[in-house]
Every structure is written in C-alpha cells, then in structure tokens.
PDB file of N, CA and C in Angstrom:
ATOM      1  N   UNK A   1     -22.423  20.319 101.562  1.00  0.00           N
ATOM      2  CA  UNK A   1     -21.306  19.584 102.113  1.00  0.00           C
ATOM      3  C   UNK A   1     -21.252  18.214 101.456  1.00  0.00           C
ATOM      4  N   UNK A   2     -20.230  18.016 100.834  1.00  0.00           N
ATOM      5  CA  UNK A   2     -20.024  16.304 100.143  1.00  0.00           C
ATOM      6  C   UNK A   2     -19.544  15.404 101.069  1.00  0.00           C
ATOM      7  N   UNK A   3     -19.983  13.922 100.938  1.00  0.00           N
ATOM      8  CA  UNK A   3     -19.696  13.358 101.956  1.00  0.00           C
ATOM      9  C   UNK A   3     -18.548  12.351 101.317  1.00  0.00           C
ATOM     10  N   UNK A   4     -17.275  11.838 101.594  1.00  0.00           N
ATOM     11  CA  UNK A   4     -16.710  11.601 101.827  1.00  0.00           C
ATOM     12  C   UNK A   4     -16.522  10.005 102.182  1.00  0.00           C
ATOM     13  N   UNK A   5     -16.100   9.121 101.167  1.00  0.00           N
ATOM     14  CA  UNK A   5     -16.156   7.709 101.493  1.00  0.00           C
ATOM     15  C   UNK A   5     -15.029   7.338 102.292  1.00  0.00           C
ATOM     16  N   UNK A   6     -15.235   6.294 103.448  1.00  0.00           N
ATOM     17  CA  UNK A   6     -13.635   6.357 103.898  1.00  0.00           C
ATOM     18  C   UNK A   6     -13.754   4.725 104.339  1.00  0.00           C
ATOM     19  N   UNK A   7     -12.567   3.691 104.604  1.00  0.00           N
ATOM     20  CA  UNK A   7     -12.435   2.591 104.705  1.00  0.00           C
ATOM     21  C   UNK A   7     -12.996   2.273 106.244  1.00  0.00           C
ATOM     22  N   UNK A   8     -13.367   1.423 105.841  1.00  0.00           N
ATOM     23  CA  UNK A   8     -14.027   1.318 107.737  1.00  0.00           C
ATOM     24  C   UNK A   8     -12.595   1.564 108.603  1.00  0.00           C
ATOM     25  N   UNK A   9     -12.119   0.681 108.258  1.00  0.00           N
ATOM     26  CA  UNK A   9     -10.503   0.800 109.519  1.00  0.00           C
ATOM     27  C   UNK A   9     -10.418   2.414 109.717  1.00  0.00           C
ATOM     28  N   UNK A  10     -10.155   3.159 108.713  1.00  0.00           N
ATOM     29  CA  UNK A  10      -9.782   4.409 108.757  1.00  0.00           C
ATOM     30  C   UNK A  10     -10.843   4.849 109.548  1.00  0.00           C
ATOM     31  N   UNK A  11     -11.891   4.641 109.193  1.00  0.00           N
ATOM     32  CA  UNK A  11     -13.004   5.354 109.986  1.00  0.00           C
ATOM     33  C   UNK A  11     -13.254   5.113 111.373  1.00  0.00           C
ATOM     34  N   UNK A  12     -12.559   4.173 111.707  1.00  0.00           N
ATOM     35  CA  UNK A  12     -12.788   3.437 113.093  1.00  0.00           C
ATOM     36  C   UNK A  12     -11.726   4.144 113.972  1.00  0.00           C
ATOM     37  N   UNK A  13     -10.514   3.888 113.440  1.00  0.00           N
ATOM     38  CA  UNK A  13      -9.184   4.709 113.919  1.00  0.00           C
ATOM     39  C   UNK A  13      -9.955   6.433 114.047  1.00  0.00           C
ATOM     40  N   UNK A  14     -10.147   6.977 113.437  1.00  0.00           N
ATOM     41  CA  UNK A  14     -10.868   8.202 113.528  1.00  0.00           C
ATOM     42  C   UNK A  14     -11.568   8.334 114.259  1.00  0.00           C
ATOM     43  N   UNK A  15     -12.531   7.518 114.667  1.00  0.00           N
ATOM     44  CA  UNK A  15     -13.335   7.633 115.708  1.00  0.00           C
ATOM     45  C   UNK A  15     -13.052   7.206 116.904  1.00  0.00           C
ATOM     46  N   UNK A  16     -11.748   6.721 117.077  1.00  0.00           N
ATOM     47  CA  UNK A  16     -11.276   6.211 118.534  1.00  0.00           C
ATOM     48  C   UNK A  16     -10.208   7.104 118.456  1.00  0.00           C
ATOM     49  N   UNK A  17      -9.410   8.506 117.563  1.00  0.00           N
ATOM     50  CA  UNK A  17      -8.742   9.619 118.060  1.00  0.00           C
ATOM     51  C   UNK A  17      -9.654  10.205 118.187  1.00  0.00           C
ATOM     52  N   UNK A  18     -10.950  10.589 117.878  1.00  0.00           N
ATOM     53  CA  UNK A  18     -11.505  11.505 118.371  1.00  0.00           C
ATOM     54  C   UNK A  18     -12.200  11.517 119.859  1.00  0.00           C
ATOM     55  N   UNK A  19     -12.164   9.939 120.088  1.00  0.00           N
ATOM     56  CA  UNK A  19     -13.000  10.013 122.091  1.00  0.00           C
ATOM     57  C   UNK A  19     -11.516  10.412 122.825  1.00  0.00           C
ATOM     58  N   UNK A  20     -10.816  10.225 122.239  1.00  0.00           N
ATOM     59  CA  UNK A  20      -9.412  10.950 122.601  1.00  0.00           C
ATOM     60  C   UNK A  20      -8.191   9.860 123.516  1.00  0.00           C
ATOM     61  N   UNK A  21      -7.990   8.970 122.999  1.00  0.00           N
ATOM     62  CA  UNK A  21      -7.746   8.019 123.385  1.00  0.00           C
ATOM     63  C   UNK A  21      -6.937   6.473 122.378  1.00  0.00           C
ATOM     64  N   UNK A  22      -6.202   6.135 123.091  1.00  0.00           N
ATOM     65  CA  UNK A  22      -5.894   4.737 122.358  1.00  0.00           C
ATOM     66  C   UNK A  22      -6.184   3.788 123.117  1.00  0.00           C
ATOM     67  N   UNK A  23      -6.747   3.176 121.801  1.00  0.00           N
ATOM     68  CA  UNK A  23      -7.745   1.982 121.658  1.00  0.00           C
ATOM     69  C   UNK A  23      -6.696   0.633 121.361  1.00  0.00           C
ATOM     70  N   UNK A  24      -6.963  -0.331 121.710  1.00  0.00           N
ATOM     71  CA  UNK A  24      -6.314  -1.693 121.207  1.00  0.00           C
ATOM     72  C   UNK A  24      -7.635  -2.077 120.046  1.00  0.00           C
ATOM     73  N   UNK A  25      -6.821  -3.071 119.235  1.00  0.00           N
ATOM     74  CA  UNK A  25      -8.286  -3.649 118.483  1.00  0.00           C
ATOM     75  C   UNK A  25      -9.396  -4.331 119.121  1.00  0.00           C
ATOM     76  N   UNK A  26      -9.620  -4.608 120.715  1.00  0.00           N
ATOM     77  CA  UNK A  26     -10.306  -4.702 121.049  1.00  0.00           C
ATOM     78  C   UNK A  26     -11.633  -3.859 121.012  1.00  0.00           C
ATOM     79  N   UNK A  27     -11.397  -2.985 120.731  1.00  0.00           N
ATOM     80  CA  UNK A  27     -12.147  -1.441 120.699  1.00  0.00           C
ATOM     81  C   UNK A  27     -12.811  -1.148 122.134  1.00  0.00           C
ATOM     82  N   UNK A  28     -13.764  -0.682 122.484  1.00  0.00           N
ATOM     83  CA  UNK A  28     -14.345   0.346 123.450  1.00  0.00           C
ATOM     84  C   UNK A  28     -15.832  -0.303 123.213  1.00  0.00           C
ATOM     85  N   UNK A  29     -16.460  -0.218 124.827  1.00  0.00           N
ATOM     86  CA  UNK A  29     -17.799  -0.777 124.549  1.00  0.00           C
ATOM     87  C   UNK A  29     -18.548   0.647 123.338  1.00  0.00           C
ATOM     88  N   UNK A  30     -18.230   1.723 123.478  1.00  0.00           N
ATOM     89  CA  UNK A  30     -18.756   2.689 122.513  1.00  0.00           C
ATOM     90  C   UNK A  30     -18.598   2.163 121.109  1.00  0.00           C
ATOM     91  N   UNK A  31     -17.128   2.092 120.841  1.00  0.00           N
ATOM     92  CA  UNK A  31     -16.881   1.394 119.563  1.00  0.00           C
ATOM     93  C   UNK A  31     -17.593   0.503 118.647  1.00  0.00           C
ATOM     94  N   UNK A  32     -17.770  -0.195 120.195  1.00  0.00           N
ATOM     95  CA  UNK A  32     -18.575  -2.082 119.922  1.00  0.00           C
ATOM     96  C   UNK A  32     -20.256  -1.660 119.610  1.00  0.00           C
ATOM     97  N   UNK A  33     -20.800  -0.836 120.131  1.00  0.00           N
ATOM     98  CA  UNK A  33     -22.338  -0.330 119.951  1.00  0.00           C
ATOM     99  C   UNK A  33     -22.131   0.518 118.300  1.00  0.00           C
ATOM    100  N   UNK A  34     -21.215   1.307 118.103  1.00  0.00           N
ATOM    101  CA  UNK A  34     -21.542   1.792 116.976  1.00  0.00           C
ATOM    102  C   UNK A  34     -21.102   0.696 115.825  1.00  0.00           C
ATOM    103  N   UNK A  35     -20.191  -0.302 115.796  1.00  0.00           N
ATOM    104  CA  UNK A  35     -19.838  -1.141 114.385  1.00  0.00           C
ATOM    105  C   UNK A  35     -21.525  -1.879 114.549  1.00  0.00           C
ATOM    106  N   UNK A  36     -22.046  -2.401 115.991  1.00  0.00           N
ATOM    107  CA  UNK A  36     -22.869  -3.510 115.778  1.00  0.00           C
ATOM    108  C   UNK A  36     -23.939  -2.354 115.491  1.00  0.00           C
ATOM    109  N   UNK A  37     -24.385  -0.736 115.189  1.00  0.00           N
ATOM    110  CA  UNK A  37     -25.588   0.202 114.805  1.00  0.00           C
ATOM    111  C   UNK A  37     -25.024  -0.056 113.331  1.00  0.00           C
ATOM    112  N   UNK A  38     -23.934   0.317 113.313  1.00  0.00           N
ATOM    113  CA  UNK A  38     -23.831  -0.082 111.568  1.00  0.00           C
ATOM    114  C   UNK A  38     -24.285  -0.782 110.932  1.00  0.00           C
ATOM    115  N   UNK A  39     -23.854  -2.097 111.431  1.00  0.00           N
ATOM    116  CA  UNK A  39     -23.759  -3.762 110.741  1.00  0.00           C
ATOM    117  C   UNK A  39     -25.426  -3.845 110.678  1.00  0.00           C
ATOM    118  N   UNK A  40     -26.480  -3.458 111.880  1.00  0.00           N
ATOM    119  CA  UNK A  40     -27.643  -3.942 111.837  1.00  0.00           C
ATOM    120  C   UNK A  40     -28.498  -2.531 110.687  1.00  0.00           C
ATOM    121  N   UNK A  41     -27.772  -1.886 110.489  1.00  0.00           N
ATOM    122  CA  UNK A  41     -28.231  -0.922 109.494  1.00  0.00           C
ATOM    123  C   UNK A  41     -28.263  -1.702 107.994  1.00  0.00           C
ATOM    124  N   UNK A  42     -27.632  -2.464 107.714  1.00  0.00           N
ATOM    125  CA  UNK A  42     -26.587  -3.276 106.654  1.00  0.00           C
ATOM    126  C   UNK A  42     -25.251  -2.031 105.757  1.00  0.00           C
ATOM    127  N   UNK A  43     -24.840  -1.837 106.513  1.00  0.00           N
ATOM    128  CA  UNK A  43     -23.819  -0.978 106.274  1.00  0.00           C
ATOM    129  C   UNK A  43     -22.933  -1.828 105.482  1.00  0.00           C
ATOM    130  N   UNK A  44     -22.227  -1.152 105.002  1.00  0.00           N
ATOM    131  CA  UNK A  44     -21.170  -1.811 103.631  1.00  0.00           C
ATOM    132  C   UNK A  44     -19.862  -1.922 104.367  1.00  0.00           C
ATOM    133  N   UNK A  45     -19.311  -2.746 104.880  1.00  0.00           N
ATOM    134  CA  UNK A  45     -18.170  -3.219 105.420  1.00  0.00           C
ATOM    135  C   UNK A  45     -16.768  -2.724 105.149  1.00  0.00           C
ATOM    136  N   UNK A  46     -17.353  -1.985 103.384  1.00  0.00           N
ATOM    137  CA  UNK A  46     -15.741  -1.501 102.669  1.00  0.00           C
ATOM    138  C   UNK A  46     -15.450   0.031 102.920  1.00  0.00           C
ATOM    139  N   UNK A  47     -16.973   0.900 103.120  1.00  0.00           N
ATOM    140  CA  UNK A  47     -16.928   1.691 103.561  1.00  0.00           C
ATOM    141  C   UNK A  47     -18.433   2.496 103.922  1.00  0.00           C
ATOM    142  N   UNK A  48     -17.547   3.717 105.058  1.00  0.00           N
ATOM    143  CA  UNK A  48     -18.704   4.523 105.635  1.00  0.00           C
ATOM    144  C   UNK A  48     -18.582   5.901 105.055  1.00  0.00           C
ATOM    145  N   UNK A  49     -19.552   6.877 105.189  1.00  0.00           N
ATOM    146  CA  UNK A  49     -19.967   8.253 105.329  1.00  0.00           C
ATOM    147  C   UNK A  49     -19.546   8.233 106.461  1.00  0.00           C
ATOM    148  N   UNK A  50     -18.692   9.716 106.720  1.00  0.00           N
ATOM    149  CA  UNK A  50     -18.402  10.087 107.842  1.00  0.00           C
ATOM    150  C   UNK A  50     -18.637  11.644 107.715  1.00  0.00           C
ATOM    151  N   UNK A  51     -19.228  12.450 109.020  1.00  0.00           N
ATOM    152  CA  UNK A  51     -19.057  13.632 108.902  1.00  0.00           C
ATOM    153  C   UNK A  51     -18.445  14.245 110.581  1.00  0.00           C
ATOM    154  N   UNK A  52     -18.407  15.040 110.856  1.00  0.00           N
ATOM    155  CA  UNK A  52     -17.548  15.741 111.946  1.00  0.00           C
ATOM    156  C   UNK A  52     -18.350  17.062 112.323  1.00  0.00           C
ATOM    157  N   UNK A  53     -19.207  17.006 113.140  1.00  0.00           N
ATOM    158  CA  UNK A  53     -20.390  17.550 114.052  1.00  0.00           C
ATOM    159  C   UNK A  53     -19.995  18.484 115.446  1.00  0.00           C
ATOM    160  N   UNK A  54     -19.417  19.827 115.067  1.00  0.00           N
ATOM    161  CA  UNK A  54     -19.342  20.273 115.605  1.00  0.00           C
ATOM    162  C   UNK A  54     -20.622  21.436 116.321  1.00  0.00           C
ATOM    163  N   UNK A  55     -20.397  21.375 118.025  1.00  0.00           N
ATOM    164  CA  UNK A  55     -21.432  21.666 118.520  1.00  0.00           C
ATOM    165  C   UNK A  55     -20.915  22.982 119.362  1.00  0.00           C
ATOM    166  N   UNK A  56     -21.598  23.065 120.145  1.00  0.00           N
ATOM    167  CA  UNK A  56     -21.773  24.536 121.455  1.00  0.00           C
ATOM    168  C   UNK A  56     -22.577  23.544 122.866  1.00  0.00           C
ATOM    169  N   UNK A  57     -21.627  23.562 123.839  1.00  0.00           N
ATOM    170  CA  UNK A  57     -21.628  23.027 124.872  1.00  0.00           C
ATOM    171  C   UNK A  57     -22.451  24.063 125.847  1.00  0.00           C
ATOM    172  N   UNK A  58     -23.581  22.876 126.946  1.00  0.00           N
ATOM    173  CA  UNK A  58     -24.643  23.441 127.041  1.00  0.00           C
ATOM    174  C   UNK A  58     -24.188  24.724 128.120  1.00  0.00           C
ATOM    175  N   UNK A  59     -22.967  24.617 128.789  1.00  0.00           N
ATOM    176  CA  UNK A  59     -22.486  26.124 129.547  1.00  0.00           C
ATOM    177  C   UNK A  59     -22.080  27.243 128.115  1.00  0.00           C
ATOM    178  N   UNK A  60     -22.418  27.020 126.899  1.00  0.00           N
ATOM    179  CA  UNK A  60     -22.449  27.528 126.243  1.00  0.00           C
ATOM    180  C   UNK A  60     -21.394  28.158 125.763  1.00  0.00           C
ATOM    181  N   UNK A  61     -19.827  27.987 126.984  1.00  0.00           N
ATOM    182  CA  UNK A  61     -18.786  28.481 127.282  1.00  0.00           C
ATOM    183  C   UNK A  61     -17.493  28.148 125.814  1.00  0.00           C
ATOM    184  N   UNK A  62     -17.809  26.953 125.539  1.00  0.00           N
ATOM    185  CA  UNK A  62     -16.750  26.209 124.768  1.00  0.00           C
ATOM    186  C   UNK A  62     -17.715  24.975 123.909  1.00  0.00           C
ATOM    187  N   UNK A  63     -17.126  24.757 122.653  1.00  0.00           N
ATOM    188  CA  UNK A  63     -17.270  23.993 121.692  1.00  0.00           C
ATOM    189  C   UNK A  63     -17.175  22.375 121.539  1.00  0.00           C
ATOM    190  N   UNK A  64     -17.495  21.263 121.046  1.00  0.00           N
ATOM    191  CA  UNK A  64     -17.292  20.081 121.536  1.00  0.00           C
ATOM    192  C   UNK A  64     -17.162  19.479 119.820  1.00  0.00           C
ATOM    193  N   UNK A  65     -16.745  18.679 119.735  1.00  0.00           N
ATOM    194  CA  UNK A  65     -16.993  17.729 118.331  1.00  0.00           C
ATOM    195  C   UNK A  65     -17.540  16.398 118.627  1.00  0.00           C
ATOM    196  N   UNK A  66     -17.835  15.663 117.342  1.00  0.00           N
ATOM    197  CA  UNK A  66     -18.438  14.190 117.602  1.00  0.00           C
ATOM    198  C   UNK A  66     -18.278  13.919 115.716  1.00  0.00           C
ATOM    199  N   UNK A  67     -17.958  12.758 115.669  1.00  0.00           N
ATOM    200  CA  UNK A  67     -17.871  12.435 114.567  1.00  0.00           C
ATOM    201  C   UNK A  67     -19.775  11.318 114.535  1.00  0.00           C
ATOM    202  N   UNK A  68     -19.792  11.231 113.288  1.00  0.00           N
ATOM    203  CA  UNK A  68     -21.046  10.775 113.184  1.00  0.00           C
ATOM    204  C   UNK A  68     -20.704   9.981 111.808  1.00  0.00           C
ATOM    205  N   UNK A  69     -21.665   8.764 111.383  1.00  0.00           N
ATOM    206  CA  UNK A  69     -21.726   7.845 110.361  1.00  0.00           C
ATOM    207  C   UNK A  69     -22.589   8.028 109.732  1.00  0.00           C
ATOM    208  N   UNK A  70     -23.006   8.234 108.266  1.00  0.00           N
ATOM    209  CA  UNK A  70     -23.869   7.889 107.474  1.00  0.00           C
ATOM    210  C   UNK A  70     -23.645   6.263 106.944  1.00  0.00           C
ATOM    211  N   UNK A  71     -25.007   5.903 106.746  1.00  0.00           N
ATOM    212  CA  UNK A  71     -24.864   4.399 106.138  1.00  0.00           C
ATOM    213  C   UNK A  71     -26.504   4.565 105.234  1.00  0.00           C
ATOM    214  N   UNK A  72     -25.610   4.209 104.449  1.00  0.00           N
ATOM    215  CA  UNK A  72     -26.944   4.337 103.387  1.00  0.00           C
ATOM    216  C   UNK A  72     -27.814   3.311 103.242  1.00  0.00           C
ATOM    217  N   UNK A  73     -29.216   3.585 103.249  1.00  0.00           N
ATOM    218  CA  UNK A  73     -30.618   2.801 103.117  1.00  0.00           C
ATOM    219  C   UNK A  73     -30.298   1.505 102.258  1.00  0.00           C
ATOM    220  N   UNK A  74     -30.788   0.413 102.527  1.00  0.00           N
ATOM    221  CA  UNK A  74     -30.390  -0.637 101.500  1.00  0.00           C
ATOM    222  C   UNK A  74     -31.385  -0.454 100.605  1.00  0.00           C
ATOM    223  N   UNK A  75     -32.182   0.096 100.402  1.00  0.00           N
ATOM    224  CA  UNK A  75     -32.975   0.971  99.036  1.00  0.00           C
ATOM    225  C   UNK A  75     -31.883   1.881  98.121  1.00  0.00           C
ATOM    226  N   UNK A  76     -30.782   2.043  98.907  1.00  0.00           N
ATOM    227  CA  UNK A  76     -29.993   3.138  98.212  1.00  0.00           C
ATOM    228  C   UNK A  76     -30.688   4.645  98.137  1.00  0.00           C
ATOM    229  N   UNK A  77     -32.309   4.647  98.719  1.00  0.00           N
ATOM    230  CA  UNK A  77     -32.133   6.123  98.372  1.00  0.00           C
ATOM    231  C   UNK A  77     -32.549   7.604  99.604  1.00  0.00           C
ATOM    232  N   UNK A  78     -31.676   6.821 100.539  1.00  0.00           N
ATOM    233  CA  UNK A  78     -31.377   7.711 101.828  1.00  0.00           C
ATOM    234  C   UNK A  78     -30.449   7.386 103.013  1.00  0.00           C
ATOM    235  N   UNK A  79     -30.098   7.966 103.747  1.00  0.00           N
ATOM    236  CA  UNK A  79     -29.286   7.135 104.570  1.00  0.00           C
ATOM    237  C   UNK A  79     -30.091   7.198 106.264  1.00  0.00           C
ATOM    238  N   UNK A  80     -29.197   6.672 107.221  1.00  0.00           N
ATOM    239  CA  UNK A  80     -29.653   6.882 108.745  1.00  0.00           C
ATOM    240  C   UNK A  80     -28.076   7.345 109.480  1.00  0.00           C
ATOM    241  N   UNK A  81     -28.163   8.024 110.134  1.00  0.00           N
ATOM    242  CA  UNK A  81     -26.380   8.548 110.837  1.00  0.00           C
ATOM    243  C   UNK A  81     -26.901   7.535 112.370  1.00  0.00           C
ATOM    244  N   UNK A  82     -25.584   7.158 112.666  1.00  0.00           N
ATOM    245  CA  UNK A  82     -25.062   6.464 113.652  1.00  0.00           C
ATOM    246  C   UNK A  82     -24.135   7.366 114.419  1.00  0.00           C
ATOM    247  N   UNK A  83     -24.247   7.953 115.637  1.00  0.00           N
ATOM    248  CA  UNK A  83     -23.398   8.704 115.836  1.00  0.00           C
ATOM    249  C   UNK A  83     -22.631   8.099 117.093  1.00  0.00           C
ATOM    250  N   UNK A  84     -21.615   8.656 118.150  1.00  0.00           N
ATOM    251  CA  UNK A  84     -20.559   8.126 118.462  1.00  0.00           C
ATOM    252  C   UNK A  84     -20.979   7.340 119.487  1.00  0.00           C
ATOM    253  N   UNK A  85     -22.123   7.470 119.914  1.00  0.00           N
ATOM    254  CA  UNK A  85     -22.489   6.386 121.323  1.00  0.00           C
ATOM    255  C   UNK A  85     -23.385   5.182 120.867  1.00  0.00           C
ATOM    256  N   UNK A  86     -22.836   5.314 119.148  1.00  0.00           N
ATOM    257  CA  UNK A  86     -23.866   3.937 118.449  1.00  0.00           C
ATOM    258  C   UNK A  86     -25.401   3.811 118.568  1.00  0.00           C
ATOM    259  N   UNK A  87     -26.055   5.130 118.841  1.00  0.00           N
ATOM    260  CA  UNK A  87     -27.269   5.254 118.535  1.00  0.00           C
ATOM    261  C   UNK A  87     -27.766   5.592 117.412  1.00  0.00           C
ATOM    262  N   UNK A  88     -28.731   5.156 116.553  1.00  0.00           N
ATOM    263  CA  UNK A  88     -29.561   5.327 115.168  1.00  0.00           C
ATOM    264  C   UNK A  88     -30.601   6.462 115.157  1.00  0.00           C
ATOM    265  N   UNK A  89     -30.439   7.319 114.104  1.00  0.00           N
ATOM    266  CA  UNK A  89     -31.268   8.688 114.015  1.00  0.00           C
ATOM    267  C   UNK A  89     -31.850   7.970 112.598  1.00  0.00           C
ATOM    268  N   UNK A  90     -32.667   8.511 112.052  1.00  0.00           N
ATOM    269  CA  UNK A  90     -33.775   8.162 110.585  1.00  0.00           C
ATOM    270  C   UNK A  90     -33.227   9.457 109.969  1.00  0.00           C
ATOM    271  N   UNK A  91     -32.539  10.233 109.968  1.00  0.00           N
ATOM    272  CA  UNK A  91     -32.199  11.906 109.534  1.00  0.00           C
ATOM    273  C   UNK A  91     -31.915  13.062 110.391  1.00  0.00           C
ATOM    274  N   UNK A  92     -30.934  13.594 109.521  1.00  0.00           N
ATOM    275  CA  UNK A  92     -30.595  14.805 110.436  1.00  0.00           C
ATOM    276  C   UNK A  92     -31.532  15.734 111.311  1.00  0.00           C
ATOM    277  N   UNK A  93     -32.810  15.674 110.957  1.00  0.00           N
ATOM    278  CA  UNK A  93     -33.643  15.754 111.664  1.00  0.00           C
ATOM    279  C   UNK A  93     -33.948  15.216 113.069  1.00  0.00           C
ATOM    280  N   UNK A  94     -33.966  14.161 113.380  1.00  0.00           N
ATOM    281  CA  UNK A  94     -34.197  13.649 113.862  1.00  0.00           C
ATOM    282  C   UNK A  94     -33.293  12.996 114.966  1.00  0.00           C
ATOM    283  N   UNK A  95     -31.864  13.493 114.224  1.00  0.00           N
ATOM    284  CA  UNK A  95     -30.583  13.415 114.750  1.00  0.00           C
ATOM    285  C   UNK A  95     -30.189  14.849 115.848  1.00  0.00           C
ATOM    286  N   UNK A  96     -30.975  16.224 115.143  1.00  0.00           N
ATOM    287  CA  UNK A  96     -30.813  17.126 115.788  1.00  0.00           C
ATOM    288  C   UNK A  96     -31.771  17.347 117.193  1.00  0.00           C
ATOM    289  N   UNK A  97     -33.157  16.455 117.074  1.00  0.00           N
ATOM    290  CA  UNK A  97     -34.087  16.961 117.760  1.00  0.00           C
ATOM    291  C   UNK A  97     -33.832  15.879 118.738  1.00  0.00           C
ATOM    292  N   UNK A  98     -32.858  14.686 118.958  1.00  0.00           N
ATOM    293  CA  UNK A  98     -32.580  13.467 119.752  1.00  0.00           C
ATOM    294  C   UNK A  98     -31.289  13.403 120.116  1.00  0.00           C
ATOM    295  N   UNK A  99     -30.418  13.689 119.579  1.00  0.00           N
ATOM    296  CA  UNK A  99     -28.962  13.317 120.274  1.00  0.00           C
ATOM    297  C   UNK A  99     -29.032  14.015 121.560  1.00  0.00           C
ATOM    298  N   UNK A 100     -27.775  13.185 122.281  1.00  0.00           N
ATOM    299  CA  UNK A 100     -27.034  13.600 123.542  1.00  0.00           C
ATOM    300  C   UNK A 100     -25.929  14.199 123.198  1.00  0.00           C
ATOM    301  N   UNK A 101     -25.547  15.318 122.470  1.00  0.00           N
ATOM    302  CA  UNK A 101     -24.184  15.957 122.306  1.00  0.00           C
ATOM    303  C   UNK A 101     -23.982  16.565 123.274  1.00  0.00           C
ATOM    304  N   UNK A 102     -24.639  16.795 124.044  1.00  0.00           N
ATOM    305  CA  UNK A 102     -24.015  18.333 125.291  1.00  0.00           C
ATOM    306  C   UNK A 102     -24.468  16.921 126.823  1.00  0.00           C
ATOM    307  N   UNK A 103     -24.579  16.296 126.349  1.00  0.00           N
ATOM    308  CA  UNK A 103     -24.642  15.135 127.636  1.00  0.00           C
ATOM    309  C   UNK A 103     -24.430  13.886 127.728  1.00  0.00           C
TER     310      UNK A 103
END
C-alpha cells in the first residue's frame, strides 16, 4: 500500500468528515489532541501520511473506519501513526496490539 502525501488542511478537513460532522476552525477537542500528537512528533506542517483503517466492530455485526496519520521519524527512517483520538503508536504493531477502534 503507498502512502499518499496530503496538505495538512486537506488532511484535517478529512479527518473532521470522517468523525462525521462539521467542524468550525476551531476544531474538536479530538482534533486539538491529534494536531498537538503530530506537532510533538515534529511532524512537517506542509504535509501528512494518511491512511484509512478499516475495522470489524466488536458485535462483530458491522464495519467501522478511522483515518490514522503517519509522521515520519525526524531520523527520516521510520515513522509513528497518530490515530483519530490523537494517541501515538511506535508502529503498526503496536498500533494493532493498543488502539481503541471498537471502543
């Protein structure tokens, strides 16, 4: 899967249609936790990795999405995902064995 550079604005707008909702530029305390997981990542201001994380909801009944951030290592040679409730994973690993997607 290639990842996809996108302008922060764009990426932000994206992530406030996807909690399903309009946002003023004030944004959403969610909003506000994931720019400030970014920023303390040193994320690049011009743009993010974004990917779109679709899951299986824990009644197992129906499907859920979540958009998620890559921001790359200021080593340049890995990244950490930020996902929509502005919490920091070290890798998809670590992203799979810790998130709250089904809660």
């Amino acid at each position: 899967m290639s990842l996809r550079s996108v302008p922060v604005a764009a990426a932000m707008m994206l992530f406030l249609l996807a909690l399903g909702g309009c946002a003023s530029s004030n944004g959403s305390p969610e909003t506000d936790k994931v720019k400030a997981a970014v920023e303390s990542l040193g994320g690049n201001p011009d743009q993010l990795y974004q990917e779109m994380v679709v899951f299986r909801t824990l009644d197992v009944k129906s499907y859920d999405s979540q958009l998620i951030y890559l921001v790359s290592s200021k080593d340049g040679k890995g990244f950490h995902i930020v996902d929509a409730h502005g919490e920091i994973y070290r890798d998809y690993n670590d992203f799979i064995r810790n998130n709250s997607l089904t809660g």
